[in-house]
Protein backbone atom coordinates (compact mmCIF):
# COMPACT_ATOMS: atom_id res chain seq x y z
CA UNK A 1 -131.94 31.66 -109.39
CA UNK A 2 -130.61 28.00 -109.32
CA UNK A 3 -131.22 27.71 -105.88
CA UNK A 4 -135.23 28.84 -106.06
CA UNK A 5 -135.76 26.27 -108.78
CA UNK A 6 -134.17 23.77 -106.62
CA UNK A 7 -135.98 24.89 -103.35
CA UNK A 8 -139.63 24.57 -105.70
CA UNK A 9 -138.64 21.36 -107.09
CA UNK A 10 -138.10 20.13 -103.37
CA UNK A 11 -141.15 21.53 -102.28
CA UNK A 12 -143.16 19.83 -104.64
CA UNK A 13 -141.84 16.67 -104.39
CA UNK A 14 -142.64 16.69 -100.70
CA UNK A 15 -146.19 18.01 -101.89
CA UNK A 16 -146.30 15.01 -103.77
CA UNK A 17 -144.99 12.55 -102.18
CA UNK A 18 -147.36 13.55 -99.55
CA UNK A 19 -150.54 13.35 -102.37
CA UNK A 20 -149.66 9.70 -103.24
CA UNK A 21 -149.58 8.36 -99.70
CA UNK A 22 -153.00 9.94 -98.88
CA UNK A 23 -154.36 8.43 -102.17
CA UNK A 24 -153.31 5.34 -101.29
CA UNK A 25 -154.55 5.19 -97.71
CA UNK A 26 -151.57 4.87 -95.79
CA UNK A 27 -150.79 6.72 -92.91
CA UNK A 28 -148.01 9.01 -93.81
CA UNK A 29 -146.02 10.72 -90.87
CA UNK A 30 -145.81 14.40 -90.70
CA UNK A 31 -142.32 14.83 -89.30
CA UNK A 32 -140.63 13.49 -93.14
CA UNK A 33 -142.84 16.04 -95.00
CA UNK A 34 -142.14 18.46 -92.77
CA UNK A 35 -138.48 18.44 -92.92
CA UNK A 36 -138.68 18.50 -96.75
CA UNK A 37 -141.18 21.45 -96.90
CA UNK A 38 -138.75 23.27 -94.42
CA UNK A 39 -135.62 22.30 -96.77
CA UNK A 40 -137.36 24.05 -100.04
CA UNK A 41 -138.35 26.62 -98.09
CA UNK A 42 -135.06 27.57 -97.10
CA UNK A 43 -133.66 27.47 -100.49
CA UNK A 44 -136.16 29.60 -102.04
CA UNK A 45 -135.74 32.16 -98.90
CA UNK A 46 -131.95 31.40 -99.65
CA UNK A 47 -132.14 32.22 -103.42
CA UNK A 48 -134.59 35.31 -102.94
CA UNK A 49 -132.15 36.73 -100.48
CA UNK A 50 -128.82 36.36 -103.06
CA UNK A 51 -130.78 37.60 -105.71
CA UNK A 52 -131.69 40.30 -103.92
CA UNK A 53 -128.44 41.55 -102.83
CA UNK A 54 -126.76 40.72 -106.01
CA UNK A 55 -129.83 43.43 -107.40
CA UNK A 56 -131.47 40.84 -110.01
CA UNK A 57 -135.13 41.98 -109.30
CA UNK A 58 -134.31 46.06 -110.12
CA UNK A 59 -135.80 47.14 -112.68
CA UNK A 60 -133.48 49.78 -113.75
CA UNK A 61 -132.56 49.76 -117.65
C-alpha cells in the first residue's frame, strides 16, 4: 500500500509541477515530466501487483 501512495504522490507532483510552468508561460520540456509520470506509474503498478499477490483486495471474511 506504501508504495501506491508514494507512486500517486509522484504522479501528482509531476502533474503539478507541470500546471505551474504552463501558468506561468514558460516552455516546460516534456522529457522531465515524462520520466516522473513513468516513475509513479511504476510504483502504483508495483504496489497493485504486491498487494495482489500478498491477497489484500479479497474480499473473503
Amino acid at each position: 500500500m506504501f508504495r501506491i501512495a508514494i507512486g500517486v504522490f509522484i504522479l501528482f507532483g509531476a502533474v503539478g509541477h507541470e500546471d505551474m510552468l504552463i501558468e506561468m508561460n514558460e516552455p516546460a520540456p516534456l522529457l522531465p515530466f515524462l520520466i516522473k509520470a513513468v516513475i509513479g506509474i511504476a510504483f502504483v503498478s508495483w504496489g497493485v501487483y504486491s498487494c495482489k499477490e500478498k491477497g489484500i483486495f479479497r474480499d473473503e471474511y
